[in-house]
Structures are given as C-alpha cells and as structure tokens.
C-alpha atoms as a PDB file:
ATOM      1  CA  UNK A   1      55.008-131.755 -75.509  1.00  0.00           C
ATOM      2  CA  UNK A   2      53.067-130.842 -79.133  1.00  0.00           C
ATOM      3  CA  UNK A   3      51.391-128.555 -77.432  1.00  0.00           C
ATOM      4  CA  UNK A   4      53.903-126.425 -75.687  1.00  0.00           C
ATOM      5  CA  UNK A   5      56.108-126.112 -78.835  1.00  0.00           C
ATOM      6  CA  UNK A   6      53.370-124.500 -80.307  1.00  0.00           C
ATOM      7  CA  UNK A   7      51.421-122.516 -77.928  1.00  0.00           C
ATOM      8  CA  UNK A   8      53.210-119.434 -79.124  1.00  0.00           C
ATOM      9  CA  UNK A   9      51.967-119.148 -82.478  1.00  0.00           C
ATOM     10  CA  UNK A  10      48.303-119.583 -81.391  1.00  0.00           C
ATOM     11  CA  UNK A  11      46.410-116.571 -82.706  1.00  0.00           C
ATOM     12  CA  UNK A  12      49.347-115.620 -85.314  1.00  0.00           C
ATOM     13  CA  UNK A  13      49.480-119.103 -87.566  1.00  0.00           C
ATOM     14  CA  UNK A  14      46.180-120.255 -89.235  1.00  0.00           C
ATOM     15  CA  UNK A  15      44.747-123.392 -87.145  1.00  0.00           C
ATOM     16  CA  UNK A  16      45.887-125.501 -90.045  1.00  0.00           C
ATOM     17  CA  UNK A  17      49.274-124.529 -89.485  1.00  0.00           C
ATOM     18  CA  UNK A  18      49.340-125.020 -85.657  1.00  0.00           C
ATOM     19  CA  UNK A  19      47.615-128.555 -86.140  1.00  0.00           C
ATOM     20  CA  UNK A  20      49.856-129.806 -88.532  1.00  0.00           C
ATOM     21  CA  UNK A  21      52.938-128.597 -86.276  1.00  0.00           C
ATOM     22  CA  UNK A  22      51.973-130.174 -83.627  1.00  0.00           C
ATOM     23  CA  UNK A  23      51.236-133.743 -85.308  1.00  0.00           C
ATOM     24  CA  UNK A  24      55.273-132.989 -86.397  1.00  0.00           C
ATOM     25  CA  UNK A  25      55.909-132.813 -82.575  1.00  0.00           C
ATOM     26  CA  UNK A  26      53.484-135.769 -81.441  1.00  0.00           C
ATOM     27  CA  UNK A  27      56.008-138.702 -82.490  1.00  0.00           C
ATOM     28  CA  UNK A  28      59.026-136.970 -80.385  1.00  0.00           C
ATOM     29  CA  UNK A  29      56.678-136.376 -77.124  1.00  0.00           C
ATOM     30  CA  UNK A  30      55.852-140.220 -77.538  1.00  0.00           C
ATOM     31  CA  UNK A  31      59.433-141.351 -77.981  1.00  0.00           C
ATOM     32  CA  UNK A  32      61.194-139.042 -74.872  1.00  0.00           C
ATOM     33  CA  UNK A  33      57.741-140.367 -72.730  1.00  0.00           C
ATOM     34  CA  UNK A  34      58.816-143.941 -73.386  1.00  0.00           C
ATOM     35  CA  UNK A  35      62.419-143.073 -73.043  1.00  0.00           C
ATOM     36  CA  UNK A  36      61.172-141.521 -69.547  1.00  0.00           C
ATOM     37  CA  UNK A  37      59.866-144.620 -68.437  1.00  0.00           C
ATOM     38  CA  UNK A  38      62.382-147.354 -69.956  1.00  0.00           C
ATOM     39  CA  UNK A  39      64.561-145.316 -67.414  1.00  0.00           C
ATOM     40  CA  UNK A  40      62.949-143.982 -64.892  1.00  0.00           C
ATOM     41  CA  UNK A  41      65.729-141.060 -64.990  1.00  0.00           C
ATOM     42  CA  UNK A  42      65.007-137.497 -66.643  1.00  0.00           C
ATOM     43  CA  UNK A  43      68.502-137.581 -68.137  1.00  0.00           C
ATOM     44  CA  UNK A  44      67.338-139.870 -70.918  1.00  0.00           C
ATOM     45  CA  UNK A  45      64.785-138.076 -72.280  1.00  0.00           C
ATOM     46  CA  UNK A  46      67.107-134.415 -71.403  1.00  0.00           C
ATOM     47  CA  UNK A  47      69.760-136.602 -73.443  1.00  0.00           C
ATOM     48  CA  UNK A  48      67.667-138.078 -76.158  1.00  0.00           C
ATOM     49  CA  UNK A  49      66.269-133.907 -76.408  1.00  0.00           C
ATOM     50  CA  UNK A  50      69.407-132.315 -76.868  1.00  0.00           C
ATOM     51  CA  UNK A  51      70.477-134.730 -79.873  1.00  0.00           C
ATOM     52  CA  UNK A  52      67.180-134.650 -81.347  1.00  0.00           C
ATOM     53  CA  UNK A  53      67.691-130.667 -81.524  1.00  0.00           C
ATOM     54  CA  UNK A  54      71.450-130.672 -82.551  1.00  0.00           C
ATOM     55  CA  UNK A  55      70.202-133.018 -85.683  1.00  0.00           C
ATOM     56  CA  UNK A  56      67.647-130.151 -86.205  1.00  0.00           C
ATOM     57  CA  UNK A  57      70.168-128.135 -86.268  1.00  0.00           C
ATOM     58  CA  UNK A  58      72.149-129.961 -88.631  1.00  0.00           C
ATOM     59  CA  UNK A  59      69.444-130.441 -91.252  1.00  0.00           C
ATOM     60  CA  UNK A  60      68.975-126.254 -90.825  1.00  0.00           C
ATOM     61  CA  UNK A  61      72.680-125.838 -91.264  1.00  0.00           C
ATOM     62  CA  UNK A  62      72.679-128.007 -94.174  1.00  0.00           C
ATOM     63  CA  UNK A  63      69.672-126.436 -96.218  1.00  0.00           C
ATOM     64  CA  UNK A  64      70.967-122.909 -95.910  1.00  0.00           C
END
C-alpha cells in the first residue's frame, strides 16, 4: 500500500523524502488490511478508503 502511493516519485524526491512518505502511508495499509480481514468483503476497506481520502481532502480544503 506505502509503496504504491509512492512509487511515482522514485528518482524525483530525495530517498529521505520517499521513506518518510511511505512510513505516513504504513499505518493506513495496516488498518484497511485488518479491515479486509475483520470482513472478509473488499467493500470495507473500498469504504474505509474513500472516507479516509475525503478527510484528506477536508484537511487540504481547510489549510488553503
């Protein structure tokens, strides 16, 4: 999950950069894996995803 949301930036951000991005992302792959298999549905973690990113969103909205 880390990994994927920052496998674009490899070879533009410093290695610094792309380590500590992916640590950010480490807690959410952990959470919609358990979420995966407290269900055993790929709705949950779809679900749990899309609020996740519309509170992104929010905090975005609300710092601009």
């Amino acid at each position: 999950f880390a990994a994927l949301h920052v496998i674009s930036f490899i070879g533009v951000q410093d290695w610094s950069v792309l380590l500590f991005s992916a640590l950010q992302y480490l807690p959410a792959g952990f959470v919609l894996c358990w979420s995966y298999q407290r269900s055993r549905s790929i709705w949950s973690p779809i679900a749990l995803h899309g609020v996740m990113n519309f509170l992104s969103a929010i905090a975005i909205l609300a710092m601009a």
